[in-house]
C-alpha atoms as a PDB file:
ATOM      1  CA  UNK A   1      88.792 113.496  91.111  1.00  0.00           C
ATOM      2  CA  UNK A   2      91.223 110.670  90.602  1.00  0.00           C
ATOM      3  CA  UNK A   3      94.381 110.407  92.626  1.00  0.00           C
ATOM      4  CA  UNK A   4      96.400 107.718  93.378  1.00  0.00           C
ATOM      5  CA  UNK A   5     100.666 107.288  93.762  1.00  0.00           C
ATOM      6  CA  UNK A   6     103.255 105.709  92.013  1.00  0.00           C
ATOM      7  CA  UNK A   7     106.578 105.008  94.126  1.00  0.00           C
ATOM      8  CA  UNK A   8     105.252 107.003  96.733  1.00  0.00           C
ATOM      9  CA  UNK A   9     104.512 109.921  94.596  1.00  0.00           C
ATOM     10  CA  UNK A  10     100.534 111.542  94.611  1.00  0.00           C
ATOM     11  CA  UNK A  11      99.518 112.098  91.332  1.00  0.00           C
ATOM     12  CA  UNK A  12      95.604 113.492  90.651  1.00  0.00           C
ATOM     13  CA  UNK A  13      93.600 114.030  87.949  1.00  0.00           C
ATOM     14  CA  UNK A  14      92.279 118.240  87.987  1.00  0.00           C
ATOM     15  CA  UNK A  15      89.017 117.347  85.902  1.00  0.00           C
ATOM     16  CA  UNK A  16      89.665 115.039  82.913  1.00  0.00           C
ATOM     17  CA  UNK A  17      92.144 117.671  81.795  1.00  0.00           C
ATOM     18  CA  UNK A  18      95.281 117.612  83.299  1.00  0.00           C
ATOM     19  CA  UNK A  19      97.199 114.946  85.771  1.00  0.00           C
ATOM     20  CA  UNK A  20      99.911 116.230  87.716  1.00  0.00           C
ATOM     21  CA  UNK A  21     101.869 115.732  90.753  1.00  0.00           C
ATOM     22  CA  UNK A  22     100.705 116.983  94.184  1.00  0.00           C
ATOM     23  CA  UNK A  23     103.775 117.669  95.526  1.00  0.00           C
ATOM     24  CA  UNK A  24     105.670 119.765  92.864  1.00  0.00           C
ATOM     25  CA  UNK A  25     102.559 120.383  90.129  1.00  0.00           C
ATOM     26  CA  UNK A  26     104.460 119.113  86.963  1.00  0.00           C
ATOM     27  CA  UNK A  27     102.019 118.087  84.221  1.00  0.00           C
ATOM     28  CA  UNK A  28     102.598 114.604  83.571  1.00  0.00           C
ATOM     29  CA  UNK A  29      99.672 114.008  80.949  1.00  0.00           C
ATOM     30  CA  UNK A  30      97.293 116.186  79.222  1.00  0.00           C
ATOM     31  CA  UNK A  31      93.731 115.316  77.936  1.00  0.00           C
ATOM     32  CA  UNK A  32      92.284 117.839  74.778  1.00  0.00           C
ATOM     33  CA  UNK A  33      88.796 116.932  73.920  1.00  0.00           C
ATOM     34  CA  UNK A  34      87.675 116.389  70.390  1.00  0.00           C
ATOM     35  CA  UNK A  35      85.720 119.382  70.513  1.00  0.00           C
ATOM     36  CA  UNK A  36      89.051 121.342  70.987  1.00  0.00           C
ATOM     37  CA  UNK A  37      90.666 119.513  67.211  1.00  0.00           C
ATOM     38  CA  UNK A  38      90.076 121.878  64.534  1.00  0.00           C
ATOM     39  CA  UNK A  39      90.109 118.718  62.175  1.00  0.00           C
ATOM     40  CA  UNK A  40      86.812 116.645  63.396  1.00  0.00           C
ATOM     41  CA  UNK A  41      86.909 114.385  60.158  1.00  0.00           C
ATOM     42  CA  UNK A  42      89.317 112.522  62.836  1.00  0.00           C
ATOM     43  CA  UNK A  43      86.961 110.702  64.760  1.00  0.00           C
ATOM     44  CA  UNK A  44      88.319 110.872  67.699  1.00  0.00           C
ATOM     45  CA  UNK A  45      87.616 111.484  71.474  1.00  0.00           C
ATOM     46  CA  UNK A  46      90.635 113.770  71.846  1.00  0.00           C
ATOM     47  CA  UNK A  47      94.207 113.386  72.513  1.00  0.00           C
ATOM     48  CA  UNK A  48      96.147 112.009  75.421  1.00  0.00           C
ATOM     49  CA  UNK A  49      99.700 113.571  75.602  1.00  0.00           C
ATOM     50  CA  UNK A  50     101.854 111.734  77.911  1.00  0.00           C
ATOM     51  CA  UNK A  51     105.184 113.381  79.271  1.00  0.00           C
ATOM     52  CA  UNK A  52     105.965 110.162  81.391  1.00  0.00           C
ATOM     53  CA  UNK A  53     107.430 106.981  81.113  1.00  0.00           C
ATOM     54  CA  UNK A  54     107.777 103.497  82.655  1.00  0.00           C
ATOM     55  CA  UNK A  55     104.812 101.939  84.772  1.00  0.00           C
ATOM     56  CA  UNK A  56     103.569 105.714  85.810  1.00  0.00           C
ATOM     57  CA  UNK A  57     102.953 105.836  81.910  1.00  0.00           C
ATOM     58  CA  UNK A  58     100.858 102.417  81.999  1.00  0.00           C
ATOM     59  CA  UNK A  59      99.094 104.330  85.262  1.00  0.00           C
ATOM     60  CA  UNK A  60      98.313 107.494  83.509  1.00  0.00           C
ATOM     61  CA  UNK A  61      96.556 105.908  80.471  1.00  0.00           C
ATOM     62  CA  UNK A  62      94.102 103.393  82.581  1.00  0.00           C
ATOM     63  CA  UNK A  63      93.267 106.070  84.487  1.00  0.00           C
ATOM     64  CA  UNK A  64      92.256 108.483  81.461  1.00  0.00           C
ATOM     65  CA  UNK A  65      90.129 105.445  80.199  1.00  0.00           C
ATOM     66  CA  UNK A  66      88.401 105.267  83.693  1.00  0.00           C
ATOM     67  CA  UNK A  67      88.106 109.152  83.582  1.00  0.00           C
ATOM     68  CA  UNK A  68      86.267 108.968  80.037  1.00  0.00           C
ATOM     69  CA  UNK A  69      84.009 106.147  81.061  1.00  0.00           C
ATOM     70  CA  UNK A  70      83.408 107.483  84.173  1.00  0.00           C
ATOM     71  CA  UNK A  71      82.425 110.808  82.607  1.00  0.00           C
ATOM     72  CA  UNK A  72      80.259 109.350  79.605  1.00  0.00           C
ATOM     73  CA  UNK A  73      78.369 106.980  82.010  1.00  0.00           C
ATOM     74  CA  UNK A  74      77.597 110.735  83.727  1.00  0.00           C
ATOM     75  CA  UNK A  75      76.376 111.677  80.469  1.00  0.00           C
ATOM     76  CA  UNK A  76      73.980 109.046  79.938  1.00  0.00           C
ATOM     77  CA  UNK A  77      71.993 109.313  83.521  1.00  0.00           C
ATOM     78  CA  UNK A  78      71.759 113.251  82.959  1.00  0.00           C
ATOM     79  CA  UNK A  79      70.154 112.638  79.268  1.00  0.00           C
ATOM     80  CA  UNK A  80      68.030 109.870  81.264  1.00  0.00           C
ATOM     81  CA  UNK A  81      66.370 112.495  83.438  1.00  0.00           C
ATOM     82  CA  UNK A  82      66.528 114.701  81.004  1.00  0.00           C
ATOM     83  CA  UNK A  83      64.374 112.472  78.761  1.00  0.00           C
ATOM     84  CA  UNK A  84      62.235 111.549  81.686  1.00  0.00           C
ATOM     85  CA  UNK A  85      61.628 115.025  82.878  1.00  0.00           C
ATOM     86  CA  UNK A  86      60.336 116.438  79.234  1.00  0.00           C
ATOM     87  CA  UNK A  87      57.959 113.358  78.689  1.00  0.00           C
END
């Protein structure tokens, strides 16, 4: 879970889905996997929709990135033992 505040407002990630605010629950960005896109000639990870602007925009992105990294470097160790355990 990622949380973190802007101008004194808490803001948290709820998986690497949706990031709202604590206090009142308003979406303020939404993450759809690529596996969600009907189109997958698109080559992409997904889409980040951002209904902010402003520095809490900036915020929102760099933490998506971090979410994505954080979840692919996840990804690798579990095919790691995977790998290891089926030798």
């Amino acid at each position: 879970m990622t949380r973190f505040e802007v101008d004194g407002e808490a803001y948290c990630w709820e998986g690497h889905s949706n990031l709202g605010s604590v206090r009142t629950g308003d979406v303020i960005a939404e993450f759809i996997p690529s596996w969600t896109i009907l189109d997958m000639k698109e080559h992409k990870l997904g889409h980040l929709i951002l209904n902010c602007d402003g520095f809490l925009r900036d915020v929102a992105l760099v933490t998506a990135l971090v979410g994505m990294e954080r979840s692919d470097e996840a990804r690798e160790a579990v095919i790691l033992v995977t790998m290891t355990l089926t030798v």
